[in-house]
PDB file of N, CA and C in Angstrom:
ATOM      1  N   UNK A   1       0.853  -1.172   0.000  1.00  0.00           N
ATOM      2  CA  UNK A   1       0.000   0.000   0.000  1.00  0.00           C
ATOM      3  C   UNK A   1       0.896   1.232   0.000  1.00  0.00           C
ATOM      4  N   UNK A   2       0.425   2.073  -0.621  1.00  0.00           N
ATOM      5  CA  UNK A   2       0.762   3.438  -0.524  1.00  0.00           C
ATOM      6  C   UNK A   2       1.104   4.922   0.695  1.00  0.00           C
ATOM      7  N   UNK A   3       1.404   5.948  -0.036  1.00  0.00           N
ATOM      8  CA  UNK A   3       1.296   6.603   0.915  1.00  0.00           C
ATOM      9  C   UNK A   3      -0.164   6.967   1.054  1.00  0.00           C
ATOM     10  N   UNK A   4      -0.176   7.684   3.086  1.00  0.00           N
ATOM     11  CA  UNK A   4      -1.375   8.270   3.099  1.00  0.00           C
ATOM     12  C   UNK A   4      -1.432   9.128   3.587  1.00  0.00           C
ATOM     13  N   UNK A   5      -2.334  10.397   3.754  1.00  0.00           N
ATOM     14  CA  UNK A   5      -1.611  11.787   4.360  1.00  0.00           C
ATOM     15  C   UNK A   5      -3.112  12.121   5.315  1.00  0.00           C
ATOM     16  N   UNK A   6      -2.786  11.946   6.398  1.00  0.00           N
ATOM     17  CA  UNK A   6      -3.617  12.239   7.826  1.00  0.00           C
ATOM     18  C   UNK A   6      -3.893  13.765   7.636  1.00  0.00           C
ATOM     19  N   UNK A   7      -4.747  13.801   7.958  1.00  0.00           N
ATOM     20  CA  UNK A   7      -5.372  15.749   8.477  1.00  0.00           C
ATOM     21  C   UNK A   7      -5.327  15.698   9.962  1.00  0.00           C
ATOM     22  N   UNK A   8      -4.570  16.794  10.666  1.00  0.00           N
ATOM     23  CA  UNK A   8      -4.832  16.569  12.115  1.00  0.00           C
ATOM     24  C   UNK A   8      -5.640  17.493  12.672  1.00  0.00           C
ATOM     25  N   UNK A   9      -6.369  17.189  13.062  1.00  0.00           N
ATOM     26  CA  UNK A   9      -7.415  18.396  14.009  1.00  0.00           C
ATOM     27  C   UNK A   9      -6.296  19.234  14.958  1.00  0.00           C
ATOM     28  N   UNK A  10      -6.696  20.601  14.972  1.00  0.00           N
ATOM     29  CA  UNK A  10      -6.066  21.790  15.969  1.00  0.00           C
ATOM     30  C   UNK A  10      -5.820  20.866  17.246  1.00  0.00           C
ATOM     31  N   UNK A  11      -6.858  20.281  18.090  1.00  0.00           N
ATOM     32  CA  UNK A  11      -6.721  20.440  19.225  1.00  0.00           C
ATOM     33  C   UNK A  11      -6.033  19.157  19.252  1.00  0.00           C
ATOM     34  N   UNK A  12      -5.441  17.909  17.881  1.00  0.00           N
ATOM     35  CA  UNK A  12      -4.842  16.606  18.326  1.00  0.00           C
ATOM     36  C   UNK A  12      -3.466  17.577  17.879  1.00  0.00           C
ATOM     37  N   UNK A  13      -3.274  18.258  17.609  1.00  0.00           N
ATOM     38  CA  UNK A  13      -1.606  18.221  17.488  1.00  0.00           C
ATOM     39  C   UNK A  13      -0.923  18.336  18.582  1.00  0.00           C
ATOM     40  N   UNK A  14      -1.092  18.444  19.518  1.00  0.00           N
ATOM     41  CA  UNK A  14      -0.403  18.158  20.896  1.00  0.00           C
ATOM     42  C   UNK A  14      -0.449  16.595  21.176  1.00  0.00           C
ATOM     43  N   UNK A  15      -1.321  15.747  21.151  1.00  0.00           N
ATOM     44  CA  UNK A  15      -0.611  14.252  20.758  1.00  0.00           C
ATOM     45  C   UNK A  15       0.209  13.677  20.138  1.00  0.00           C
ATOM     46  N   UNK A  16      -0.190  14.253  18.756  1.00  0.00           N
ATOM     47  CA  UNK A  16       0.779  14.080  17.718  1.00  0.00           C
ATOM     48  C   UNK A  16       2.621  14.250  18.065  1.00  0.00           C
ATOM     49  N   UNK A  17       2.046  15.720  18.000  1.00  0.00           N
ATOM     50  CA  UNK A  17       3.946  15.841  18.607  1.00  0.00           C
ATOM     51  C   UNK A  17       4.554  15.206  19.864  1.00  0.00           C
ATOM     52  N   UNK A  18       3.715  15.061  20.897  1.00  0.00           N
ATOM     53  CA  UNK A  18       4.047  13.796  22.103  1.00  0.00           C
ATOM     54  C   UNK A  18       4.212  12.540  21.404  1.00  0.00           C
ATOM     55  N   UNK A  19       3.851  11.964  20.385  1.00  0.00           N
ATOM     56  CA  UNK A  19       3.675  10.375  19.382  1.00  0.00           C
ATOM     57  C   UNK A  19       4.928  10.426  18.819  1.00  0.00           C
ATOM     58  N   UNK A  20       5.348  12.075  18.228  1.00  0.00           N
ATOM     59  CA  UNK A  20       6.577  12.351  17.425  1.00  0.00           C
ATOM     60  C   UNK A  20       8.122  12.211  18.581  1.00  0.00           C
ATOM     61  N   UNK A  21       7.793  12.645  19.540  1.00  0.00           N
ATOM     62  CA  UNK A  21       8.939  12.480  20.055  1.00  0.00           C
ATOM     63  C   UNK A  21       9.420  11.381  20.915  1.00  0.00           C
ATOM     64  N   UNK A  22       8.186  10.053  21.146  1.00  0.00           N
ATOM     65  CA  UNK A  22       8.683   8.913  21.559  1.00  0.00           C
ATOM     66  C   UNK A  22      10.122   8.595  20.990  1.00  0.00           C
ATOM     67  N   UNK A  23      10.437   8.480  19.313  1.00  0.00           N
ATOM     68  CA  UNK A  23      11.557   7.924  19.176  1.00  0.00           C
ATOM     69  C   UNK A  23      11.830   7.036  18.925  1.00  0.00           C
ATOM     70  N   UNK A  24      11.228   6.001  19.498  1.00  0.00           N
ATOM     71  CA  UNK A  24      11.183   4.238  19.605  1.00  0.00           C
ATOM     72  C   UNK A  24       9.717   4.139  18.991  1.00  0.00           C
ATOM     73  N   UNK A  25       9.181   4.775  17.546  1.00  0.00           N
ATOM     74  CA  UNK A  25       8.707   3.962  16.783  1.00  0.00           C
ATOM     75  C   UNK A  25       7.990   5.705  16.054  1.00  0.00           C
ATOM     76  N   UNK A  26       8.006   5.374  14.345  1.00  0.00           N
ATOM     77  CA  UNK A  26       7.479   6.010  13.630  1.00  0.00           C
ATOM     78  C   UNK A  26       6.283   6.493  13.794  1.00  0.00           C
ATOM     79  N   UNK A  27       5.849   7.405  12.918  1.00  0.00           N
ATOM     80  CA  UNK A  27       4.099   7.511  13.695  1.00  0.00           C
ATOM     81  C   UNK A  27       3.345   7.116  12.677  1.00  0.00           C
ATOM     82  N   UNK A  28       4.278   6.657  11.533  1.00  0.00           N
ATOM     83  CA  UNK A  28       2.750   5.376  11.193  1.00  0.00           C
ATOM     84  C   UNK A  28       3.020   4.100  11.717  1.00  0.00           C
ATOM     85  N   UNK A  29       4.027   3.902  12.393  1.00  0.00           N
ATOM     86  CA  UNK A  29       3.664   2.527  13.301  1.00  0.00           C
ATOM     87  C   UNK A  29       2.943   2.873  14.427  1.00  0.00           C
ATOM     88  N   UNK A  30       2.882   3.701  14.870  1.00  0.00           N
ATOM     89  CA  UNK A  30       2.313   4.363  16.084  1.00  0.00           C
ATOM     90  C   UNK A  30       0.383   4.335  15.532  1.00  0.00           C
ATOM     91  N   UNK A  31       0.496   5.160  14.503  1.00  0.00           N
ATOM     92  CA  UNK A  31      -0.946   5.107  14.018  1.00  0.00           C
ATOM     93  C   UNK A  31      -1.641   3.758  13.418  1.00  0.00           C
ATOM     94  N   UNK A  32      -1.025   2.622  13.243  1.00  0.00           N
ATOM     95  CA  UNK A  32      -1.368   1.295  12.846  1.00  0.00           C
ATOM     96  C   UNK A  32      -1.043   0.255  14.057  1.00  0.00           C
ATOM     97  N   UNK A  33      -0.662   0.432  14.937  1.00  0.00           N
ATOM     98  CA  UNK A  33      -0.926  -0.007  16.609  1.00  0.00           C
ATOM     99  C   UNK A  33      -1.794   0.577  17.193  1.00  0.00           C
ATOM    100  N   UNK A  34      -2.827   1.582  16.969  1.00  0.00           N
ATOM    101  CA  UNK A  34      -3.659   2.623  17.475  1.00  0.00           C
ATOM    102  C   UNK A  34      -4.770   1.766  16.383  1.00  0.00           C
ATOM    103  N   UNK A  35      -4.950   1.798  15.101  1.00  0.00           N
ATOM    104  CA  UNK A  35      -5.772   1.068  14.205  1.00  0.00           C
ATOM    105  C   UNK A  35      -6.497  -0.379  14.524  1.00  0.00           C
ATOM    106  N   UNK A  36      -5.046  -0.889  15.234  1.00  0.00           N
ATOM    107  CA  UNK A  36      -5.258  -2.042  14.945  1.00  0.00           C
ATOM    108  C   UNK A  36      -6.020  -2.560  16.562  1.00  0.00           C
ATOM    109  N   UNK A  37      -6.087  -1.137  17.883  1.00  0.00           N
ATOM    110  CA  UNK A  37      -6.507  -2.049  18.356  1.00  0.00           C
ATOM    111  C   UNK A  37      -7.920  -2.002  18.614  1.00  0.00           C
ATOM    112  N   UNK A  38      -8.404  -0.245  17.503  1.00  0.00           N
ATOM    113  CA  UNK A  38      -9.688  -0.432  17.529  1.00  0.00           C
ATOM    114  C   UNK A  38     -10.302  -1.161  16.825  1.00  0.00           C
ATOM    115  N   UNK A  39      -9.675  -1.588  15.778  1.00  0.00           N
ATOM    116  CA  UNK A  39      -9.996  -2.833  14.504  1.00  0.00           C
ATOM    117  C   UNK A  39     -10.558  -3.935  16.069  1.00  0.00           C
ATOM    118  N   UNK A  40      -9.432  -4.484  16.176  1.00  0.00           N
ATOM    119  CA  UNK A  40      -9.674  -5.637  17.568  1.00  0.00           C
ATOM    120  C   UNK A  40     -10.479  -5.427  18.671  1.00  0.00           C
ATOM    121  N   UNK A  41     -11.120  -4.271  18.987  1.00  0.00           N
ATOM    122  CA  UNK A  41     -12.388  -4.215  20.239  1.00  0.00           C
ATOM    123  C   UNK A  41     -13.623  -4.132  18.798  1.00  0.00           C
ATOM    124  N   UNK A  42     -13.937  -3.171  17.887  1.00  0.00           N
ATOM    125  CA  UNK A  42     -15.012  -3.562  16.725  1.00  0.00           C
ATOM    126  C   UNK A  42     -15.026  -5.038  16.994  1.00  0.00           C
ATOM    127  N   UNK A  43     -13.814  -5.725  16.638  1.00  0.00           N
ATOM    128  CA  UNK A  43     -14.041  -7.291  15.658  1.00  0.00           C
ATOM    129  C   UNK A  43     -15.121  -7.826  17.069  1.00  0.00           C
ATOM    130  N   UNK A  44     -14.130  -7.749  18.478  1.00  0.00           N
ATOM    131  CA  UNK A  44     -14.302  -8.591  19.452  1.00  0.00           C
ATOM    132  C   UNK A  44     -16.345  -8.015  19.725  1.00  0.00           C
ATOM    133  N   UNK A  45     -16.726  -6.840  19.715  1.00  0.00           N
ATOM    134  CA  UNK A  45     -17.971  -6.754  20.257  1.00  0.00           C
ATOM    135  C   UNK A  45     -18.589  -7.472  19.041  1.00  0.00           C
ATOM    136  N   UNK A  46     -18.466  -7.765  17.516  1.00  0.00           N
ATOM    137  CA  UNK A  46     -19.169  -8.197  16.792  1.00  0.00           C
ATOM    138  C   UNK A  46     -19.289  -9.497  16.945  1.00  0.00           C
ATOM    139  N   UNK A  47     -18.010 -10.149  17.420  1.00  0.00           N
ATOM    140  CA  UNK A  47     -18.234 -11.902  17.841  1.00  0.00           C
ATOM    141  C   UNK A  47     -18.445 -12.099  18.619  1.00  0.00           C
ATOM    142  N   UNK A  48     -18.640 -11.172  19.829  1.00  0.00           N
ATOM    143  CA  UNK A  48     -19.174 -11.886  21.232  1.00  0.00           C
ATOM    144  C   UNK A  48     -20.529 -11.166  21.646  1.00  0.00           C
ATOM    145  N   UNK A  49     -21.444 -10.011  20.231  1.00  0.00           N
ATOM    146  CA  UNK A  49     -22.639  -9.928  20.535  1.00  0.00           C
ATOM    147  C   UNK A  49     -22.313  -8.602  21.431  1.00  0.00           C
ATOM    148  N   UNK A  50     -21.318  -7.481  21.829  1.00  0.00           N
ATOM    149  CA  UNK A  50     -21.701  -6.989  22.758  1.00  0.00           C
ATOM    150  C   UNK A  50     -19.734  -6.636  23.707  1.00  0.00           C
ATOM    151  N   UNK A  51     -20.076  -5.505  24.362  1.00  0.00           N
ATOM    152  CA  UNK A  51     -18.997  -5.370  24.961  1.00  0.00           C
ATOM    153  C   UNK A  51     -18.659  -5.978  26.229  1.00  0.00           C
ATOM    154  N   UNK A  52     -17.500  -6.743  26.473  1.00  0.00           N
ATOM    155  CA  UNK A  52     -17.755  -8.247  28.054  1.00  0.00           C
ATOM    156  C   UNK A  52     -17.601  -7.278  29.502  1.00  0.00           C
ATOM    157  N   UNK A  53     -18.369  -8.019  29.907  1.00  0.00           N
ATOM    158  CA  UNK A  53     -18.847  -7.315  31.232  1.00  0.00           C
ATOM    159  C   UNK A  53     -18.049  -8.107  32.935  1.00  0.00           C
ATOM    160  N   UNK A  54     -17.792  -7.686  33.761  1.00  0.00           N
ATOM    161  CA  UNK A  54     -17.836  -8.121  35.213  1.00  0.00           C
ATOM    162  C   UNK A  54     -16.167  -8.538  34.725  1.00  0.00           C
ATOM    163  N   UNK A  55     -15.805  -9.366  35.012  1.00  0.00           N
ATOM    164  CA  UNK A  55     -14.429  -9.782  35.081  1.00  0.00           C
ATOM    165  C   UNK A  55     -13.597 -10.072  33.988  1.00  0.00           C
ATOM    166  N   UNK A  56     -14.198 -10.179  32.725  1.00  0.00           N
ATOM    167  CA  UNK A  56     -13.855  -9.955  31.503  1.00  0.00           C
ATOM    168  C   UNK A  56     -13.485  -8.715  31.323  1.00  0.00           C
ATOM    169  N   UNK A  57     -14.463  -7.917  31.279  1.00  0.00           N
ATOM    170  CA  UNK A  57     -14.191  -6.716  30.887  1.00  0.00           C
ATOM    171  C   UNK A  57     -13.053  -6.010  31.718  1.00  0.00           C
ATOM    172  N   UNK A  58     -12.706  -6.115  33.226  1.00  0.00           N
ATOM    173  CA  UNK A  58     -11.500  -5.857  34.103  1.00  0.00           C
ATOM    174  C   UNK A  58      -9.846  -6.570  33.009  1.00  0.00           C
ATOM    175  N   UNK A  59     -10.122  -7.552  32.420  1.00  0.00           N
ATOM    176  CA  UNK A  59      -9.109  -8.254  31.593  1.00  0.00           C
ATOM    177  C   UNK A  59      -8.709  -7.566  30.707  1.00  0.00           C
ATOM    178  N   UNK A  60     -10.333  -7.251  29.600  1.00  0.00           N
ATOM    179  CA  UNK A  60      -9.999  -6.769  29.023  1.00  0.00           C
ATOM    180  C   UNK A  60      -9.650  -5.524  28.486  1.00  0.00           C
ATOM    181  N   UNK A  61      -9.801  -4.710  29.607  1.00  0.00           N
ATOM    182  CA  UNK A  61      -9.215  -3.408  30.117  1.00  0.00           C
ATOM    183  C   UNK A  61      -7.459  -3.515  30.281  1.00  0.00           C
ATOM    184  N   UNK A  62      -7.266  -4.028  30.932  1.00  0.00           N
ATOM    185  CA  UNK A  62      -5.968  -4.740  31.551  1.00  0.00           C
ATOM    186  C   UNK A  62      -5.100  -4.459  30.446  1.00  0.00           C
ATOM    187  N   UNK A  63      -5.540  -5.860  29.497  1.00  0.00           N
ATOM    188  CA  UNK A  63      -4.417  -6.126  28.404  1.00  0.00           C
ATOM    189  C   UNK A  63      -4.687  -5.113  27.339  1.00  0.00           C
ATOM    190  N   UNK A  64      -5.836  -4.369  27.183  1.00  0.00           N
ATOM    191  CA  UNK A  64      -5.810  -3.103  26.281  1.00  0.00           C
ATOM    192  C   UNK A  64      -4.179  -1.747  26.669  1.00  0.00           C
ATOM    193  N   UNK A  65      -4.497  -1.662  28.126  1.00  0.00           N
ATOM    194  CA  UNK A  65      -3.515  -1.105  28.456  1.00  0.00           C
ATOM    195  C   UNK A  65      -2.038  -1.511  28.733  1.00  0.00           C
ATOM    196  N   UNK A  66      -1.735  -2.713  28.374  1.00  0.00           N
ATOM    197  CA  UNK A  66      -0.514  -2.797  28.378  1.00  0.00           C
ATOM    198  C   UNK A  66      -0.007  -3.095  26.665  1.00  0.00           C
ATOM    199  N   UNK A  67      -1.316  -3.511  25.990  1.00  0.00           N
ATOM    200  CA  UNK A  67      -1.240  -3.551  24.370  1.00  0.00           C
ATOM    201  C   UNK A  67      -0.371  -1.975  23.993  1.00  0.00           C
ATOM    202  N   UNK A  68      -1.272  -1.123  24.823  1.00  0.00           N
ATOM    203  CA  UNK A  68      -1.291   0.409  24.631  1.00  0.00           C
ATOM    204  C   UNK A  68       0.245   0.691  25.670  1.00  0.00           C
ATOM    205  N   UNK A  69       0.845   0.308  25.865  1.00  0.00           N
ATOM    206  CA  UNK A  69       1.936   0.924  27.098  1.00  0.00           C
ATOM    207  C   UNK A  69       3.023   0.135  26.095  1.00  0.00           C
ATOM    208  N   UNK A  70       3.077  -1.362  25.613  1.00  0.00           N
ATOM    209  CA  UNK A  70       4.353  -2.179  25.118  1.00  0.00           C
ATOM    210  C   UNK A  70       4.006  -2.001  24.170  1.00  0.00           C
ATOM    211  N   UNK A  71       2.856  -2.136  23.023  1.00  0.00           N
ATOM    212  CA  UNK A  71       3.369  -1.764  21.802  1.00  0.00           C
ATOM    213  C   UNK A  71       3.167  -3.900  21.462  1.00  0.00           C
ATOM    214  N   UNK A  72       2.722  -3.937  20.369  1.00  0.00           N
ATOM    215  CA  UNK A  72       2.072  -5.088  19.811  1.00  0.00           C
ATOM    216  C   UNK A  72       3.453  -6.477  20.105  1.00  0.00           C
ATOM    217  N   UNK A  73       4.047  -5.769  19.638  1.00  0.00           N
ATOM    218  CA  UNK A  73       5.422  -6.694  19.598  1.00  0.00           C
ATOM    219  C   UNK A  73       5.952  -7.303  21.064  1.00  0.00           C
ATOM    220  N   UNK A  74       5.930  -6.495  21.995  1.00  0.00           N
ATOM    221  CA  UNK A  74       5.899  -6.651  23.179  1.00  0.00           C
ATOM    222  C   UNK A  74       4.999  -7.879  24.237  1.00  0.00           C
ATOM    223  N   UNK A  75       4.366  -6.701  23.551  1.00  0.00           N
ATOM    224  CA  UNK A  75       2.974  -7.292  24.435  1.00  0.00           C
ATOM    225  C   UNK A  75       2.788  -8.895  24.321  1.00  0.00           C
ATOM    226  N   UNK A  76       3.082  -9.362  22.766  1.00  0.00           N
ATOM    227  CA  UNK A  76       2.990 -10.063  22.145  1.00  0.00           C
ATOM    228  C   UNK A  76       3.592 -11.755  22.861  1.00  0.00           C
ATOM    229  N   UNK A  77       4.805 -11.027  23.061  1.00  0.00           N
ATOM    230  CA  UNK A  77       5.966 -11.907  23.598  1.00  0.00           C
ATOM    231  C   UNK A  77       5.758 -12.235  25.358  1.00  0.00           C
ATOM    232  N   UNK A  78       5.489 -11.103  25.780  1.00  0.00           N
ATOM    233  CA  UNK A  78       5.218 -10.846  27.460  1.00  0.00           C
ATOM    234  C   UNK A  78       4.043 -12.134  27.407  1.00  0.00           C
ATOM    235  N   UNK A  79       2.843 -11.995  26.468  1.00  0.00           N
ATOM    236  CA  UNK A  79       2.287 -12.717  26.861  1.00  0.00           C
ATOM    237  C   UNK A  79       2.090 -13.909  26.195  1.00  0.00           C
ATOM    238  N   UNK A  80       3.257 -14.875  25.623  1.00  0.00           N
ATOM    239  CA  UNK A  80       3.560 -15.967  25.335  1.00  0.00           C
ATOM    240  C   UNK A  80       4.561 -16.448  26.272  1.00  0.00           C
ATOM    241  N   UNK A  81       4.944 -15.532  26.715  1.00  0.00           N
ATOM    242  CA  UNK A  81       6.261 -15.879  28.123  1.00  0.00           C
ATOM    243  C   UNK A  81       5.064 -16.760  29.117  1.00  0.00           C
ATOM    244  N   UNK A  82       4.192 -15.592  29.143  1.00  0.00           N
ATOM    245  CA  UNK A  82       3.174 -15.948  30.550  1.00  0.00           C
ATOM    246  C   UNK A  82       2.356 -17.325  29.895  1.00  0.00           C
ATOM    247  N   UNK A  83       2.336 -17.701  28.728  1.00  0.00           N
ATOM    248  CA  UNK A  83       1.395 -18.779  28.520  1.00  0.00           C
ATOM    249  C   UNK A  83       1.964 -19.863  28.845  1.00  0.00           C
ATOM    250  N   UNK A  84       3.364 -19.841  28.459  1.00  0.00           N
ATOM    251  CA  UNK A  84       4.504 -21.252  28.858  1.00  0.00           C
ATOM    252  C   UNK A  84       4.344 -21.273  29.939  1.00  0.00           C
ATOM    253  N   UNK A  85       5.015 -19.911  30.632  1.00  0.00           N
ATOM    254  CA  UNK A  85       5.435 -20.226  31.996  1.00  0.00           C
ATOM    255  C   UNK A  85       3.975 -20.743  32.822  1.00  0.00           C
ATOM    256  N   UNK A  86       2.776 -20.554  32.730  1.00  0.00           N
ATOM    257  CA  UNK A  86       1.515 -20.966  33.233  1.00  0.00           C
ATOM    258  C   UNK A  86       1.431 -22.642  32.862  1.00  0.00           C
ATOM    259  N   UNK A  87       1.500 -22.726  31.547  1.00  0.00           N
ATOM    260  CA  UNK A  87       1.463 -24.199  31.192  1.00  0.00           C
ATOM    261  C   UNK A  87       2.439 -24.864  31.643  1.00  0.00           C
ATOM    262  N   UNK A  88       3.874 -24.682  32.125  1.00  0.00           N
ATOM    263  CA  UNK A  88       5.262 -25.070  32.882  1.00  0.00           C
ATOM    264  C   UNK A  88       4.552 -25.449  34.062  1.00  0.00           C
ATOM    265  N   UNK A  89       4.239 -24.101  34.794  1.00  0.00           N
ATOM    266  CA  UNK A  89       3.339 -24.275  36.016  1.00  0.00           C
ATOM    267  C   UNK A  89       2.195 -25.212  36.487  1.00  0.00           C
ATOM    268  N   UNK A  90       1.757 -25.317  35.268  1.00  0.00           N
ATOM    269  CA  UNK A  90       0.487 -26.739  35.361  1.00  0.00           C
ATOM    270  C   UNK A  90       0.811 -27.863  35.448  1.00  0.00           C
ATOM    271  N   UNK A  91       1.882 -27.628  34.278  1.00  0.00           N
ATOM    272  CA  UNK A  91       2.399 -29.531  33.886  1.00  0.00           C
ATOM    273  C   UNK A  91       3.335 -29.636  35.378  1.00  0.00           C
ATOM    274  N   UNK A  92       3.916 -28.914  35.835  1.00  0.00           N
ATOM    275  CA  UNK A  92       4.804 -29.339  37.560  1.00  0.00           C
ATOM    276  C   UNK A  92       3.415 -29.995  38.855  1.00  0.00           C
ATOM    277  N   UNK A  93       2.543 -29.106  38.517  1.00  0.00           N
ATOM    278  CA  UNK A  93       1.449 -29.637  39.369  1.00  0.00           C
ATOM    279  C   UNK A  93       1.039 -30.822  39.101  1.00  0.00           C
ATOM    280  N   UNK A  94       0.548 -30.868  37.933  1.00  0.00           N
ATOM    281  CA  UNK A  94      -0.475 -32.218  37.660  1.00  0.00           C
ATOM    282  C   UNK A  94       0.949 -33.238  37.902  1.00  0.00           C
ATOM    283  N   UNK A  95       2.250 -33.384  37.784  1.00  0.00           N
ATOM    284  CA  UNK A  95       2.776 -34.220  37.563  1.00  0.00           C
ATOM    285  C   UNK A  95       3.020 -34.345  39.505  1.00  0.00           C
ATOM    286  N   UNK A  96       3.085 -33.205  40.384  1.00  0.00           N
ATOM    287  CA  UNK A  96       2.668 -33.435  42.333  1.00  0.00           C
ATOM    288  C   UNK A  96       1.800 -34.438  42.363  1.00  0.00           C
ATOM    289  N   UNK A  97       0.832 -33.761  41.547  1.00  0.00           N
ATOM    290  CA  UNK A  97      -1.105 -34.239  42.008  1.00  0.00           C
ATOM    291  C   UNK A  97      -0.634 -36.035  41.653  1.00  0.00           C
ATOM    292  N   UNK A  98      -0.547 -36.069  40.622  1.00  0.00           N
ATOM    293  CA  UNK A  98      -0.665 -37.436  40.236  1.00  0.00           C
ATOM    294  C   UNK A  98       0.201 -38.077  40.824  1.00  0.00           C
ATOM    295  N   UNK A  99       1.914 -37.688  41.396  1.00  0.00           N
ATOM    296  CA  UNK A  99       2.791 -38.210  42.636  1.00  0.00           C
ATOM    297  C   UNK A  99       1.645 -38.733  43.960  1.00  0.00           C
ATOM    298  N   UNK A 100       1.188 -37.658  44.032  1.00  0.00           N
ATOM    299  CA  UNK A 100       0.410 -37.727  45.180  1.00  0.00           C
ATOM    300  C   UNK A 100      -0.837 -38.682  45.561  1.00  0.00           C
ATOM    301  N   UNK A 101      -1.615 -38.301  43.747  1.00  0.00           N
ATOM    302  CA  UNK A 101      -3.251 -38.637  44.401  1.00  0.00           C
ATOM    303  C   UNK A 101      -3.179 -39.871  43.304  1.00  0.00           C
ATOM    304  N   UNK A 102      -2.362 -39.972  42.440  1.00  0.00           N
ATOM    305  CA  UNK A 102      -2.590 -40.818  41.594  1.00  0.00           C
ATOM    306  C   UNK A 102      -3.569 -40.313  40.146  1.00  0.00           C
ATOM    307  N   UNK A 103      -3.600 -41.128  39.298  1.00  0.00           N
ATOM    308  CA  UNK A 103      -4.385 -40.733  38.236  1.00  0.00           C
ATOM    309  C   UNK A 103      -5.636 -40.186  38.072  1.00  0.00           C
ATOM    310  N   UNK A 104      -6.300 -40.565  38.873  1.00  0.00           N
ATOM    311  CA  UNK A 104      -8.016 -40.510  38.990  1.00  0.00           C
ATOM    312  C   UNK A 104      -7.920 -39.470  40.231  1.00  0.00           C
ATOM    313  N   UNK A 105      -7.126 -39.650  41.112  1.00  0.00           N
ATOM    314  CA  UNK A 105      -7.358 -38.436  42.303  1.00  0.00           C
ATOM    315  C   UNK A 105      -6.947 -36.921  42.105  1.00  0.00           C
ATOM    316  N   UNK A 106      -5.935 -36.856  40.671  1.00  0.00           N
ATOM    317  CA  UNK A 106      -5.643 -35.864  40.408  1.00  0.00           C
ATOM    318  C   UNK A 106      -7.079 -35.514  39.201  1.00  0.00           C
ATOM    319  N   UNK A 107      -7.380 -35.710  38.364  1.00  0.00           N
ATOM    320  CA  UNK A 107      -8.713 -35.616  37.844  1.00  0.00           C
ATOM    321  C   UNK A 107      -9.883 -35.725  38.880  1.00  0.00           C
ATOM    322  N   UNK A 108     -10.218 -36.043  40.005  1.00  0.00           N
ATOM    323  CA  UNK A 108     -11.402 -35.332  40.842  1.00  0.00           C
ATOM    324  C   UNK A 108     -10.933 -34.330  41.356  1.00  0.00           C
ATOM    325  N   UNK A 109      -9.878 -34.240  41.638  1.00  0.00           N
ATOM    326  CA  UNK A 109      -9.292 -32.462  42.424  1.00  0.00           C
ATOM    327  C   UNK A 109      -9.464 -31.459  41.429  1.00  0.00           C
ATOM    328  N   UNK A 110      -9.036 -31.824  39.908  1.00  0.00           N
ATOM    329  CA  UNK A 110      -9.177 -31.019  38.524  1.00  0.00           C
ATOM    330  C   UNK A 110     -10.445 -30.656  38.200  1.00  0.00           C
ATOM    331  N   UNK A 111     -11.199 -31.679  38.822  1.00  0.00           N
ATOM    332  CA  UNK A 111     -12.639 -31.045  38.299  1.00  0.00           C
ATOM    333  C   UNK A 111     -13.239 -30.506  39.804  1.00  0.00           C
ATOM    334  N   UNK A 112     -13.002 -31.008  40.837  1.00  0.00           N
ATOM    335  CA  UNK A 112     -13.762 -29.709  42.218  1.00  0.00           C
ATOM    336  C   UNK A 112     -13.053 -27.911  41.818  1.00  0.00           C
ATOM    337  N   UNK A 113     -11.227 -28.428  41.340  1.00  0.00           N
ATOM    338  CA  UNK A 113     -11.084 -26.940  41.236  1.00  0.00           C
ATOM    339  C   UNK A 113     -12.228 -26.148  40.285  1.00  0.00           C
ATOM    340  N   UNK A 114     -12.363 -26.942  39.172  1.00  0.00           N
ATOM    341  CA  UNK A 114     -13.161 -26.099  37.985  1.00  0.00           C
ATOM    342  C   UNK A 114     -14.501 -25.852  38.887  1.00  0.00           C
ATOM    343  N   UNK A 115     -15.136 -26.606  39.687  1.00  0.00           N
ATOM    344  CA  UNK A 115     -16.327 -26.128  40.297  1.00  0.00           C
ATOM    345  C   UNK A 115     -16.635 -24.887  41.076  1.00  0.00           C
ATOM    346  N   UNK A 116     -15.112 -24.770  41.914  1.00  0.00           N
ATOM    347  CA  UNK A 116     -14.500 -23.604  42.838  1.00  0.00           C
ATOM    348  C   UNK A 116     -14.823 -22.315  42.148  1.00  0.00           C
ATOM    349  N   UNK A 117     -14.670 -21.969  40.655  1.00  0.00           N
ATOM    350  CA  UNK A 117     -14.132 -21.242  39.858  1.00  0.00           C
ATOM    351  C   UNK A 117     -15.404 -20.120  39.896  1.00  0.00           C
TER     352      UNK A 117
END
């Protein structure tokens, strides 16, 4: 794709030039990390019917703002770190549980936790 040439409203050019002097990233990467993550709340209210409410919506507040603080690439990685290290974390347990309770005792503890929830 081409070039494209933004119009800035009077009262955004004081963002703008705060966007300009980060440094650590262009401002059309800046403006296509900004695109992309209203593209991604549109997509998400159209597939889930609606904007998520009660403890979802605390989440998805959450990771909006750190999408918005690290920057896609970041964020990206931070939270594939956290998916291993969670799944690391599981597989050490279930492999206690089943030391412990055995096969079947670690699957009734797996499913009271899910009841807990």
């Amino acid at each position: 794709m081409g070039n494209r040439t933004l119009y800035v409203r009077k009262e955004d050019e004081d963002v703008w030039q705060e966007a300009a002097s980060l440094g650590d990233a262009n401002l059309s990467e800046l403006a296509t990390q900004g695109l992309r993550l209203v593209l991604a709340a549109r997509r998400a209210e159209d597939d889930e019917g609606g904007v998520p409410t009660g403890e979802d919506a605390q989440a998805v507040t959450r990771f909006g703002r750190e999408l918005h603080r690290l920057g896609w690439a970041r964020a990206g990685a931070a939270f594939t770190r956290a998916a291993i290290d969670f799944g690391a974390a599981r597989s050490d347990a279930i492999r206690k549980a089943e030391g412990r309770l055995g096969a079947d005792g670690r699957k009734g503890a797996a499913r009271a936790s899910r009841r807990s929830v």
